[in-house]
C-alpha atoms as a PDB file:
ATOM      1  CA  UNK A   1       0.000   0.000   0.000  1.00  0.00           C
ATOM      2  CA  UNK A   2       2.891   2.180   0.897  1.00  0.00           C
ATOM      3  CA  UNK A   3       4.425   1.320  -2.697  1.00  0.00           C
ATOM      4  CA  UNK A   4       1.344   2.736  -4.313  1.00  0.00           C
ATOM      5  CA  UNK A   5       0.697   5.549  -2.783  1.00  0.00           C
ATOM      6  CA  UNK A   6       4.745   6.498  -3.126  1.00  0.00           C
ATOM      7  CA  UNK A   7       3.903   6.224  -7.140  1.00  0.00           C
ATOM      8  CA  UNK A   8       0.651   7.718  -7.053  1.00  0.00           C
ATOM      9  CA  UNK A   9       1.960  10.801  -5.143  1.00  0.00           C
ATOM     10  CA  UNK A  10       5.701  10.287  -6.870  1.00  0.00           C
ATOM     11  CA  UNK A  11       8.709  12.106  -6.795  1.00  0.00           C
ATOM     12  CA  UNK A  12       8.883  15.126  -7.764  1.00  0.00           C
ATOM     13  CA  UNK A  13       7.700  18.278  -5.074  1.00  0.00           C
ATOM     14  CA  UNK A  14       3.871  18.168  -5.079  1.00  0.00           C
ATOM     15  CA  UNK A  15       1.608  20.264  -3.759  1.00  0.00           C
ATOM     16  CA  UNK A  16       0.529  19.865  -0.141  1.00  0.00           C
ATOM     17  CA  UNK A  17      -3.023  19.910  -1.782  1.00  0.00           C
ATOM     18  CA  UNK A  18      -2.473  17.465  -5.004  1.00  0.00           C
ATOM     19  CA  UNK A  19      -0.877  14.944  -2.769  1.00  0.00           C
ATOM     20  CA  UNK A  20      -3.741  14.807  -0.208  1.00  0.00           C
ATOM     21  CA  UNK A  21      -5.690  14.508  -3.623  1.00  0.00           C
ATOM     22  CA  UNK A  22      -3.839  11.579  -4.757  1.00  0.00           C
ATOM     23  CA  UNK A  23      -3.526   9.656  -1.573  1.00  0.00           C
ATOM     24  CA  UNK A  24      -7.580  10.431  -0.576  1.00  0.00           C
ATOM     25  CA  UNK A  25      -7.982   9.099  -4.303  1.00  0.00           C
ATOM     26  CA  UNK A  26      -6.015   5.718  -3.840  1.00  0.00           C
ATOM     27  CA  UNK A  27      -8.156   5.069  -0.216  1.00  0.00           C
ATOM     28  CA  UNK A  28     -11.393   6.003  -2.030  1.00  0.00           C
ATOM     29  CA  UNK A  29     -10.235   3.663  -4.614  1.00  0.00           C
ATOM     30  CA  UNK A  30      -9.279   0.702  -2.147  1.00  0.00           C
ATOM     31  CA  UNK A  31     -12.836   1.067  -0.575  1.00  0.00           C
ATOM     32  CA  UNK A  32     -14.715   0.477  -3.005  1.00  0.00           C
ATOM     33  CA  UNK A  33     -13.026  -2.495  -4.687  1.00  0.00           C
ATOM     34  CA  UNK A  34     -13.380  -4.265  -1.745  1.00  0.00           C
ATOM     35  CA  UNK A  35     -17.177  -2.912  -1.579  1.00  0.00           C
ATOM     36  CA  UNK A  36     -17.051  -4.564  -4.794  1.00  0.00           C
ATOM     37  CA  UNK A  37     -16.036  -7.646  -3.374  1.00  0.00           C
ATOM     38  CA  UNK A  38     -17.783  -7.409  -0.373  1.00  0.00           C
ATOM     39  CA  UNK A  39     -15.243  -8.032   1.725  1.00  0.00           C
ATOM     40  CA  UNK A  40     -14.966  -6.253   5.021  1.00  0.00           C
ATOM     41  CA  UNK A  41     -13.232  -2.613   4.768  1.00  0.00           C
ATOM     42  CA  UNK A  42     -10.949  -2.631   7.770  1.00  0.00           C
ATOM     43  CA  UNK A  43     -11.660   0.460  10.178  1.00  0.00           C
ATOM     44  CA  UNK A  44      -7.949   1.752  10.188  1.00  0.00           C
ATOM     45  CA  UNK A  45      -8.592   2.689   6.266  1.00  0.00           C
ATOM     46  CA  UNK A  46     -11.524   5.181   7.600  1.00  0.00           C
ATOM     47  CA  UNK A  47      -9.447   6.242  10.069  1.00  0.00           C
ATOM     48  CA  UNK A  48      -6.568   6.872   7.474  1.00  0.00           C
ATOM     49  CA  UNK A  49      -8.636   8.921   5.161  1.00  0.00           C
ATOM     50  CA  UNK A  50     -10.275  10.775   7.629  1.00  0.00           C
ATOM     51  CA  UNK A  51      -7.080  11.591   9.352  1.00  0.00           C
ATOM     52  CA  UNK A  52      -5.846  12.537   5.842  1.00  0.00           C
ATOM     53  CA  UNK A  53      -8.833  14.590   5.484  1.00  0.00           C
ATOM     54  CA  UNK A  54      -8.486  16.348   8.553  1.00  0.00           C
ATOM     55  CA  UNK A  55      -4.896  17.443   8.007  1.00  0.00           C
ATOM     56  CA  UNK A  56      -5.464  18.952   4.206  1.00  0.00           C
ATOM     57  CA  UNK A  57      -8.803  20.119   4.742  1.00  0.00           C
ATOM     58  CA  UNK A  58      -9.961  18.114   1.834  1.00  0.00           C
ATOM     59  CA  UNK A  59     -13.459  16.881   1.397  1.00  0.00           C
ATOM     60  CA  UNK A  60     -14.511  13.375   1.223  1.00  0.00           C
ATOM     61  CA  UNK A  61     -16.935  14.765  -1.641  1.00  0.00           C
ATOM     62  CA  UNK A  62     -13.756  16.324  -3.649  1.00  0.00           C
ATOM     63  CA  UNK A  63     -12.124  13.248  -3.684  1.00  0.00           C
ATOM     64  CA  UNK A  64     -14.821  11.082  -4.766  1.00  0.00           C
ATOM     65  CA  UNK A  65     -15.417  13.830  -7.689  1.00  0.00           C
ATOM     66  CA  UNK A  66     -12.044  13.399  -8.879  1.00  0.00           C
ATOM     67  CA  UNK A  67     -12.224   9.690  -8.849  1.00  0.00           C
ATOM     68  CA  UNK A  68     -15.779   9.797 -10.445  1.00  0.00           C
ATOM     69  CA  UNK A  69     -14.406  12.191 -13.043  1.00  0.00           C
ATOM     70  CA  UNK A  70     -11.883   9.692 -14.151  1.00  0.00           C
ATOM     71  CA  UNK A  71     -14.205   6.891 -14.589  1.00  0.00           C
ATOM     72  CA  UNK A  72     -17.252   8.660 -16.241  1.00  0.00           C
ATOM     73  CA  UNK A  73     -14.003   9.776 -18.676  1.00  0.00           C
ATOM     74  CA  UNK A  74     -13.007   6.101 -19.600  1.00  0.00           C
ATOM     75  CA  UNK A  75     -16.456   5.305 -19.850  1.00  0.00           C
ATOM     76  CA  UNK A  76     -17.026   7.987 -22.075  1.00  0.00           C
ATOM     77  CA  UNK A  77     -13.528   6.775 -23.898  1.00  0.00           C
ATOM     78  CA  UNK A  78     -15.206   3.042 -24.077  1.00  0.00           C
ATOM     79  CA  UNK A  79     -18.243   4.741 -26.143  1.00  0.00           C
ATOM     80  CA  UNK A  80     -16.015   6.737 -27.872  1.00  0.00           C
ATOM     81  CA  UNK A  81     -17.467   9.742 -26.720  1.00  0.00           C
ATOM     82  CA  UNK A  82     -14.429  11.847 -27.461  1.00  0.00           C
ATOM     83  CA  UNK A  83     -15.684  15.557 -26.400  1.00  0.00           C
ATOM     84  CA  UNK A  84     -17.196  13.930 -23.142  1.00  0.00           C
ATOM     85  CA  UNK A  85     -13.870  12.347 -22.148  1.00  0.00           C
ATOM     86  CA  UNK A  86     -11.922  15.477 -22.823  1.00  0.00           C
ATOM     87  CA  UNK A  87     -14.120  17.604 -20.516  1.00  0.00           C
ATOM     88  CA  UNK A  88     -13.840  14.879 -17.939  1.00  0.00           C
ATOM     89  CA  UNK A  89      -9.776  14.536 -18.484  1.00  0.00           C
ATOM     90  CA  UNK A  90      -9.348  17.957 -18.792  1.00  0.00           C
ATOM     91  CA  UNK A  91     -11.051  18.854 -15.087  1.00  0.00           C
ATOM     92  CA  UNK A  92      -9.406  16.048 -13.613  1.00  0.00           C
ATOM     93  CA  UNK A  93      -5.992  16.716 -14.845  1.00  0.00           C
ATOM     94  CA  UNK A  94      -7.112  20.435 -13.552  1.00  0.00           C
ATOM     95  CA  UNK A  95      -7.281  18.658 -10.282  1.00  0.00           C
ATOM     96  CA  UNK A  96      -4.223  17.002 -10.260  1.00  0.00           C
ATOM     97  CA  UNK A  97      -1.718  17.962 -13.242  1.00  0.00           C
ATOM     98  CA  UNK A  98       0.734  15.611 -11.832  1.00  0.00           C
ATOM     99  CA  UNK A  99      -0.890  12.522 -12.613  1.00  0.00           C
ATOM    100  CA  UNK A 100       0.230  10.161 -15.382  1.00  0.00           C
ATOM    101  CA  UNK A 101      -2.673   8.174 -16.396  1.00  0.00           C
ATOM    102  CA  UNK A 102      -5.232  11.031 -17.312  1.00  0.00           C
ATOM    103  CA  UNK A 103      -2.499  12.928 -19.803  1.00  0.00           C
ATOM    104  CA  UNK A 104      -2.320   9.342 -21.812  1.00  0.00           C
ATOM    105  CA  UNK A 105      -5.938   8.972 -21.617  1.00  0.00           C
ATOM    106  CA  UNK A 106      -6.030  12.286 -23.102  1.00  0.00           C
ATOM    107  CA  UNK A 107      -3.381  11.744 -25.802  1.00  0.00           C
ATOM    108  CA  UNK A 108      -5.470   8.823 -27.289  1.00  0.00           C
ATOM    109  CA  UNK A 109      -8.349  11.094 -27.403  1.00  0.00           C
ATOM    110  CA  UNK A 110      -6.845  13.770 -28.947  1.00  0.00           C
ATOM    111  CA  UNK A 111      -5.154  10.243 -31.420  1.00  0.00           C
ATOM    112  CA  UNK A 112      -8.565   9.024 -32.002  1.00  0.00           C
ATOM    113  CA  UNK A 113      -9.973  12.876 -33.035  1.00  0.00           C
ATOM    114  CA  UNK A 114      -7.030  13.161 -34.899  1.00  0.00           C
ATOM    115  CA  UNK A 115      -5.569  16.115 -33.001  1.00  0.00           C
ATOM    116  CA  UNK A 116      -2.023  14.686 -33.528  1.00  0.00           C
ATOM    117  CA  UNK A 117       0.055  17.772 -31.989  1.00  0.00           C
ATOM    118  CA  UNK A 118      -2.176  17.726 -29.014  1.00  0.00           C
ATOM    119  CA  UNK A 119      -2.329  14.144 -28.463  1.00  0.00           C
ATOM    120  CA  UNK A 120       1.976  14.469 -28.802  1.00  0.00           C
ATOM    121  CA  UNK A 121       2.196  17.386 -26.485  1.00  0.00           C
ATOM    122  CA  UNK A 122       0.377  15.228 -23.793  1.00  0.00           C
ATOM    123  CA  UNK A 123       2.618  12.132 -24.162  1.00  0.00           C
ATOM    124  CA  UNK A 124       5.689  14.286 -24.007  1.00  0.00           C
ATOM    125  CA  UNK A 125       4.573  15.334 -20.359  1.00  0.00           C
ATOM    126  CA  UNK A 126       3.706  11.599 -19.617  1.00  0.00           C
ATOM    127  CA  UNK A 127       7.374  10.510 -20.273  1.00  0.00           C
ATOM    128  CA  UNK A 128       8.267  13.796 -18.520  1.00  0.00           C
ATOM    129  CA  UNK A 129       6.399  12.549 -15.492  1.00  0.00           C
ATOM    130  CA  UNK A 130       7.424   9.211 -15.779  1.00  0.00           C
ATOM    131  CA  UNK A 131       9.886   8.359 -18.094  1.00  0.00           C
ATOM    132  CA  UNK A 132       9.573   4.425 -17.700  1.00  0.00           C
ATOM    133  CA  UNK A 133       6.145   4.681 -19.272  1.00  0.00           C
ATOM    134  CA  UNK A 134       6.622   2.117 -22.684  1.00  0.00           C
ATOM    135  CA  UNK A 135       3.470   2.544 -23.732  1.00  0.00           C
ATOM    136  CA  UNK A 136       3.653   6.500 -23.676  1.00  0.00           C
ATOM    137  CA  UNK A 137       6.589   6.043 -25.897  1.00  0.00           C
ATOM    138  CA  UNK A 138       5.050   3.914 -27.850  1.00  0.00           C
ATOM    139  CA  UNK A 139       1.748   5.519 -28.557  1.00  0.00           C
ATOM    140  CA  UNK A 140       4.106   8.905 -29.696  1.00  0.00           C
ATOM    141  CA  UNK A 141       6.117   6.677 -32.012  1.00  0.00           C
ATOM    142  CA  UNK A 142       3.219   5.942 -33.518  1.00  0.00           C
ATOM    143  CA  UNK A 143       1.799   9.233 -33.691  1.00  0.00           C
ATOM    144  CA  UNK A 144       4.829  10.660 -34.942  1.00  0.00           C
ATOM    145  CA  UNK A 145       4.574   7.627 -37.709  1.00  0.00           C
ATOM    146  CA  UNK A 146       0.813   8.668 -38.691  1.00  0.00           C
ATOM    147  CA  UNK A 147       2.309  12.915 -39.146  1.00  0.00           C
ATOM    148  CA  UNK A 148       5.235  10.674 -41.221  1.00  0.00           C
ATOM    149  CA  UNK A 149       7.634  12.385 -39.112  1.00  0.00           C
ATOM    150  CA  UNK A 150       9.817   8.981 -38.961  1.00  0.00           C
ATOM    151  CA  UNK A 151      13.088  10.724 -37.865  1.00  0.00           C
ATOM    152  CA  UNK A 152      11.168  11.912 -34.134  1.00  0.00           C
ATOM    153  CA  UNK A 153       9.337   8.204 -33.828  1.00  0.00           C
ATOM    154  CA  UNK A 154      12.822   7.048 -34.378  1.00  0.00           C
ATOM    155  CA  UNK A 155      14.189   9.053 -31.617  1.00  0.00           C
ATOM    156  CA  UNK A 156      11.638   8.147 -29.602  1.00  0.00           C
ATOM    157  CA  UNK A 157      11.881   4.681 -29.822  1.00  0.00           C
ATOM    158  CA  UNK A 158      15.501   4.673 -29.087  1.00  0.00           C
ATOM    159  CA  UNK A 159      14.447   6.527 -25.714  1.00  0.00           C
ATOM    160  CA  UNK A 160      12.376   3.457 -25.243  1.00  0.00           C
ATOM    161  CA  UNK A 161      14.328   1.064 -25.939  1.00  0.00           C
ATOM    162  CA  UNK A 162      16.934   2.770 -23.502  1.00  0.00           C
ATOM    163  CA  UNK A 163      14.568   2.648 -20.686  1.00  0.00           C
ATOM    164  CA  UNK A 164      12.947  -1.106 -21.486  1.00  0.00           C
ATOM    165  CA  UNK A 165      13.796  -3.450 -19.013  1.00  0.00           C
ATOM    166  CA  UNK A 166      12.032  -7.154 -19.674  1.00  0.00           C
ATOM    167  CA  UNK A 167      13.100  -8.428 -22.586  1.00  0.00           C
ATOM    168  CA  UNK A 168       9.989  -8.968 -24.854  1.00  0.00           C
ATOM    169  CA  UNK A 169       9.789  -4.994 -24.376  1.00  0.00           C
ATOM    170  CA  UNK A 170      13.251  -4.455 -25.762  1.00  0.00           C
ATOM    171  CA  UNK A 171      12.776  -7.328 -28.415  1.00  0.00           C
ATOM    172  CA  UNK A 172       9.696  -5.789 -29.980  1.00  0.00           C
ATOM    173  CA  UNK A 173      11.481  -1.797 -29.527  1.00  0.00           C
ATOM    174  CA  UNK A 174      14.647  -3.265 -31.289  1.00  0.00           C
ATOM    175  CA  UNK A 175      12.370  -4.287 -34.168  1.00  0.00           C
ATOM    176  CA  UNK A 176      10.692  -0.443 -34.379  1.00  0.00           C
ATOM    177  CA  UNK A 177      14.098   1.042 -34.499  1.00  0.00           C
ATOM    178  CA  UNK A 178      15.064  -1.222 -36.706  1.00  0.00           C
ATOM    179  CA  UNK A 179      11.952   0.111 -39.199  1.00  0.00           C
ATOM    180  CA  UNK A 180      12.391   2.954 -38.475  1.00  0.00           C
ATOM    181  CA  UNK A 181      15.684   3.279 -39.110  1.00  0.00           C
ATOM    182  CA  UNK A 182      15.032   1.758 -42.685  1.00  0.00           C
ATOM    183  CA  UNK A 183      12.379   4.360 -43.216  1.00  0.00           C
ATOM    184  CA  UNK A 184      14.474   7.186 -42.826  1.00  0.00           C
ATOM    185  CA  UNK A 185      17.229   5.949 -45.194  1.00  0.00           C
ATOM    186  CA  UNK A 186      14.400   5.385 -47.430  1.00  0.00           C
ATOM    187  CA  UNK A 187      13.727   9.344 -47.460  1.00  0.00           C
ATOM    188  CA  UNK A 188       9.716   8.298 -46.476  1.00  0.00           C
END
């Protein structure tokens, strides 16, 4: 649990305010999966989040906005409701601009509308945030592919392959770079 909440609130200096955001976010989360599973929510969670609450002045209702955000924007993703999930992305990256997952989720809206420079400047700032992210890197290799810009999806996949560590990652990157690389003696 420690682990997770280390990543969710990461490394960089945070706001007092965004990390109380992310932590309430990961309890909120915790709770109701095991709602879910209707298993027994121990009472030293409640205790956590209110004590978290209490110190950051943060609502319970806040939280559960942010969270409920972020779902009603994947849902709206799953029904490819693009200009839904946007608005929903865009308040809860508002929220919280130092989480990862809801600048991707807005880079493959942005892919899907076709708003390539958008959908790029959003993936830059998830390898910014965390640079381990393979499929960010991945995702703007691809995008750079679609603009035919093969020299920067070349570059990029280089980064990634720099930064893969299992080896069916670096296997499958190795193979990219090695397209790539015959794309841009290729002039295409």
């Amino acid at each position: 649990m420690i682990r997770a909440v280390k990543k969710l609130v990461g490394t960089e200096k945070r706001t007092r305010q965004a990390e109380s955001c992310a932590i309430i976010v990961f309890l909120i989360q915790l709770e109701q999966d095991a709602m879910r599973k209707g298993t027994h929510i121990p009472k030293f969670l409640h205790v956590i989040v209110l004590s978290v609450l209490v110190l950051t002045s943060w609502s319970v209702a806040a939280a559960q906005n942010h969270l409920q955000n972020l779902d009603q924007a994947l849902f709206a993703m799953s029904l490819q409701k693009w200009d839904r999930a946007l608005e929903l992305l865009n308040k809860v990256i508002a929220t919280d601009p130092k989480l990862v997952g809801p600048y991707y989720s807005r880079a493959i809206v942005y892919s899907k509308k076709g708003e390539y420079d958008k959908s790029i400047e959003d993936l830059k700032k998830v390898v910014q945030l965390n640079p381990d992210h393979l499929e960010a890197y991945g995702l703007l290799g691809v995008v750079y592919e679609i603009k035919r810009d093969y020299g920067s999806a070349l570059k990029v996949y280089k980064s990634a392959l720099a930064t893969a560590k299992d080896p069916a990652s670096k296997r499958a990157l190795e193979k990219w770079v090695a397209d790539m690389e015959q794309k841009v003696k290729q002039g295409r």
